[in-house]
Protein backbone atom coordinates (compact mmCIF):
# COMPACT_ATOMS: atom_id res chain seq x y z
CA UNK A 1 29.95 23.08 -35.64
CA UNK A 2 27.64 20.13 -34.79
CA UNK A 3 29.92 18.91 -32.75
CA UNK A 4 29.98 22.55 -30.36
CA UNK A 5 26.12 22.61 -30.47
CA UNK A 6 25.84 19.13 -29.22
CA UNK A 7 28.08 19.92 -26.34
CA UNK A 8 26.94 22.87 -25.33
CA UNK A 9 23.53 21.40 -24.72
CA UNK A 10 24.47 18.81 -23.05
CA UNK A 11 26.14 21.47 -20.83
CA UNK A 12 23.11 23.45 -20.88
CA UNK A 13 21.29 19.87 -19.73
CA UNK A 14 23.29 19.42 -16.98
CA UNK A 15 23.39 22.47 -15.47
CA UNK A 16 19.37 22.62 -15.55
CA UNK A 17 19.67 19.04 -13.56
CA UNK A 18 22.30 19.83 -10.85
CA UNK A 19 19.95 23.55 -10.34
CA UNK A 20 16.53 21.31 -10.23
CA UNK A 21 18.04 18.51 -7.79
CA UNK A 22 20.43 20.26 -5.33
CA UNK A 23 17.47 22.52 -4.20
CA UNK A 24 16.89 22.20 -0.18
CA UNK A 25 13.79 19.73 0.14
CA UNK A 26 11.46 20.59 3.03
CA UNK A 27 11.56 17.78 5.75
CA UNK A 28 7.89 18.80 7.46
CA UNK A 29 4.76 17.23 5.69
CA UNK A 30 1.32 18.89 5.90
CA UNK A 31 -0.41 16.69 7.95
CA UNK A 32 -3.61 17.27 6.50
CA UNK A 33 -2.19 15.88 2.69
CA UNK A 34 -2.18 12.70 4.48
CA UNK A 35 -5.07 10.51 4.15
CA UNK A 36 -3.58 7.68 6.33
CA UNK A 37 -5.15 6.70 9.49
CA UNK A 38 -2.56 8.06 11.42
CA UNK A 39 -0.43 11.34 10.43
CA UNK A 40 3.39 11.51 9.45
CA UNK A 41 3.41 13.35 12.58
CA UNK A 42 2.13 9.97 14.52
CA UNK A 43 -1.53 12.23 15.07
CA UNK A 44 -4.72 10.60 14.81
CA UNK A 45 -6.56 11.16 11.78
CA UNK A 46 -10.36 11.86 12.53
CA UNK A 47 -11.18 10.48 9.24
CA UNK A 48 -13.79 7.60 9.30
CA UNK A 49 -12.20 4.07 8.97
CA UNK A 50 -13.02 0.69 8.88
CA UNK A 51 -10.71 -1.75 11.04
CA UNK A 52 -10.64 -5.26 10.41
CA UNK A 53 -10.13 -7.54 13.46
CA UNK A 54 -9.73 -11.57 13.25
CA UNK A 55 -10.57 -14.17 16.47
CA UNK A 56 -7.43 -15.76 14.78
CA UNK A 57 -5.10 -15.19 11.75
CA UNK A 58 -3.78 -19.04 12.15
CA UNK A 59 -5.45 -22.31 11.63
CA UNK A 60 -4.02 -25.72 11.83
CA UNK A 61 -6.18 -28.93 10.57
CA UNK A 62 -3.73 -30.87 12.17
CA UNK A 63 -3.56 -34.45 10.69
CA UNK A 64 -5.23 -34.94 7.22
CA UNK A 65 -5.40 -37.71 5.09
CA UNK A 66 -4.41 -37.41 1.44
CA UNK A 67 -7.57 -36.33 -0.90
CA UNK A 68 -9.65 -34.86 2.21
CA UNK A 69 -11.16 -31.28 1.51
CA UNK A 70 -11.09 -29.35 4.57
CA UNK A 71 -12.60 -26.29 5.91
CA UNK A 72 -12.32 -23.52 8.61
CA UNK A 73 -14.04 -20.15 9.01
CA UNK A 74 -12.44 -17.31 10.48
CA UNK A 75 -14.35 -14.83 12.23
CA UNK A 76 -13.88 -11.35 12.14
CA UNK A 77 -15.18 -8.29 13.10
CA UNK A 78 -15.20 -4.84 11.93
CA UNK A 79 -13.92 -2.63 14.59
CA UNK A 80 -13.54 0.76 12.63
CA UNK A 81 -16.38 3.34 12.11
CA UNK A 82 -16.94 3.04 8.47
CA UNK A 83 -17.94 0.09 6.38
CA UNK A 84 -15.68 -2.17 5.59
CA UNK A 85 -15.42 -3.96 2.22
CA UNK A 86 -13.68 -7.15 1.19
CA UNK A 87 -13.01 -6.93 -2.31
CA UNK A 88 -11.08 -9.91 -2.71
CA UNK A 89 -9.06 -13.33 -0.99
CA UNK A 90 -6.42 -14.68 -3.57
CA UNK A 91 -4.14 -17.95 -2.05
CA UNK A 92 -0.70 -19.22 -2.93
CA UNK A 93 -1.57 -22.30 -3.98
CA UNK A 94 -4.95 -23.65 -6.51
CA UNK A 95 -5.77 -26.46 -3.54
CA UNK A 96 -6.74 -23.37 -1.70
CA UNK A 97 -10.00 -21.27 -2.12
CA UNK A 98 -11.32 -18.83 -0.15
CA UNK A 99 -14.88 -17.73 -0.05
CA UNK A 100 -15.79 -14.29 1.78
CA UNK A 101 -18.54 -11.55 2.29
CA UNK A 102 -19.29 -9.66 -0.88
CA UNK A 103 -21.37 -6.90 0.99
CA UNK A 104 -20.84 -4.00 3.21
CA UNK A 105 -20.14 -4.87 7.09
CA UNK A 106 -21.14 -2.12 9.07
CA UNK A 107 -19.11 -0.70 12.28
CA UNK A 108 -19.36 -3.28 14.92
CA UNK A 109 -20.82 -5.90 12.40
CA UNK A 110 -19.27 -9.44 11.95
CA UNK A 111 -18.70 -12.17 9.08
CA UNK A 112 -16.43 -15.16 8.48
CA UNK A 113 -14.09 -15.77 5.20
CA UNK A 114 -13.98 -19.67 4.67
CA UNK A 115 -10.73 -21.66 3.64
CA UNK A 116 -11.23 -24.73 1.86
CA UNK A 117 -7.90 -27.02 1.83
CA UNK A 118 -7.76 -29.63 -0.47
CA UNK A 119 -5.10 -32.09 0.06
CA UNK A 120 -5.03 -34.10 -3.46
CA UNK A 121 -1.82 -34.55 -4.57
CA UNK A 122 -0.29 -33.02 -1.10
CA UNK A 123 2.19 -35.03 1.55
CA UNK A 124 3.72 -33.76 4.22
CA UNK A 125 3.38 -30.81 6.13
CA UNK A 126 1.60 -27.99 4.30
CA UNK A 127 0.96 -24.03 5.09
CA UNK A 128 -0.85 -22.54 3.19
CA UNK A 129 -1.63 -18.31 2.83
CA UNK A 130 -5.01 -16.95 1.88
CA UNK A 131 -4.46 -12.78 1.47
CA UNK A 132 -7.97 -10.67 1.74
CA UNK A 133 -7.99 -7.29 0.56
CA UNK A 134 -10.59 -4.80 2.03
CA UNK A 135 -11.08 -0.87 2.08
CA UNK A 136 -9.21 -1.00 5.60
CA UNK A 137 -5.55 0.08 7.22
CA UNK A 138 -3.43 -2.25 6.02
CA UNK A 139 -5.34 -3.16 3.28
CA UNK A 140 -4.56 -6.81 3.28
CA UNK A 141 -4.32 -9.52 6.05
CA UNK A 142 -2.74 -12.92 5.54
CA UNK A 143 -4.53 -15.88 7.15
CA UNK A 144 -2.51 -18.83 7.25
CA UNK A 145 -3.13 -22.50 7.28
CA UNK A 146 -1.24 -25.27 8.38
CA UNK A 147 -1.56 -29.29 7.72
CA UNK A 148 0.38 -32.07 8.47
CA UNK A 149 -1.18 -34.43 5.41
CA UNK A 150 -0.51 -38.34 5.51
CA UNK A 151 -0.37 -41.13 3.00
């Protein structure tokens, strides 16, 4: 008897799951669920935005010697129409730090996230990534460093 209850609802289960997923799905999206800078329909959004634009997302030190601390600024500027916020810049490697605005930047304002390099323990050629978040479309940019460090 346990055995008949058991499959039956399993039956029962099944059923339920082959009703709930072989319904028709609706392929349009409301474009105004969409809080994306720019639509599923490829519309602009007239939603304020920050934008966050770099001089340059690449630096090279070029030739280091081993156990020289290095650093570069890059500039950037935001572009949008809303404040933009950096809440963080995390790199791939400890000999890395990155040191960045902790305030708002207004539209049209400017500031500069510094990347220190320290080559202890480092031969060779290095590249190194430093990833900054911020309240902007995409949300994080990778600025990259390169090295070539001697002996």
């Amino acid at each position: 008897m346990k055995t008949k209850r058991l499959t039956i609802t399993v039956a029962l289960m099944a059923l339920c799951f082959l009703a709930v997923s072989c319904r028709q799905k609706s392929s349009d999206v409301d474009v105004d669920l969409i809080r994306n800078p720019r639509s599923a329909k490829g519309l602009q959004v007239k939603e304020a935005m920050p934008v966050i634009t770099f001089d340059s997302e690449v630096h090279d030190f070029g030739r280091l010697s081993a156990g020289e601390s290095i650093s570069y600024s890059f500039r950037f500027r935001n572009t949008g129409n809303a404040d933009l916020i950096l809440s963080g810049a995390s790199a791939t490697c400890g000999c890395t730090v990155a040191d960045y605005p902790k305030g708002r930047i207004a539209p049209g304002g400017e500031g500069y996230v510094t990347v220190t390099f320290k080559s202890a323990g480092k031969s060779g050629q290095q590249l190194q990534e430093v990833t900054v978040v911020t309240n902007a479309q995409p949300s994080r940019v990778k600025l990259r460093i390169t090295a070539q460090v001697a002996h």
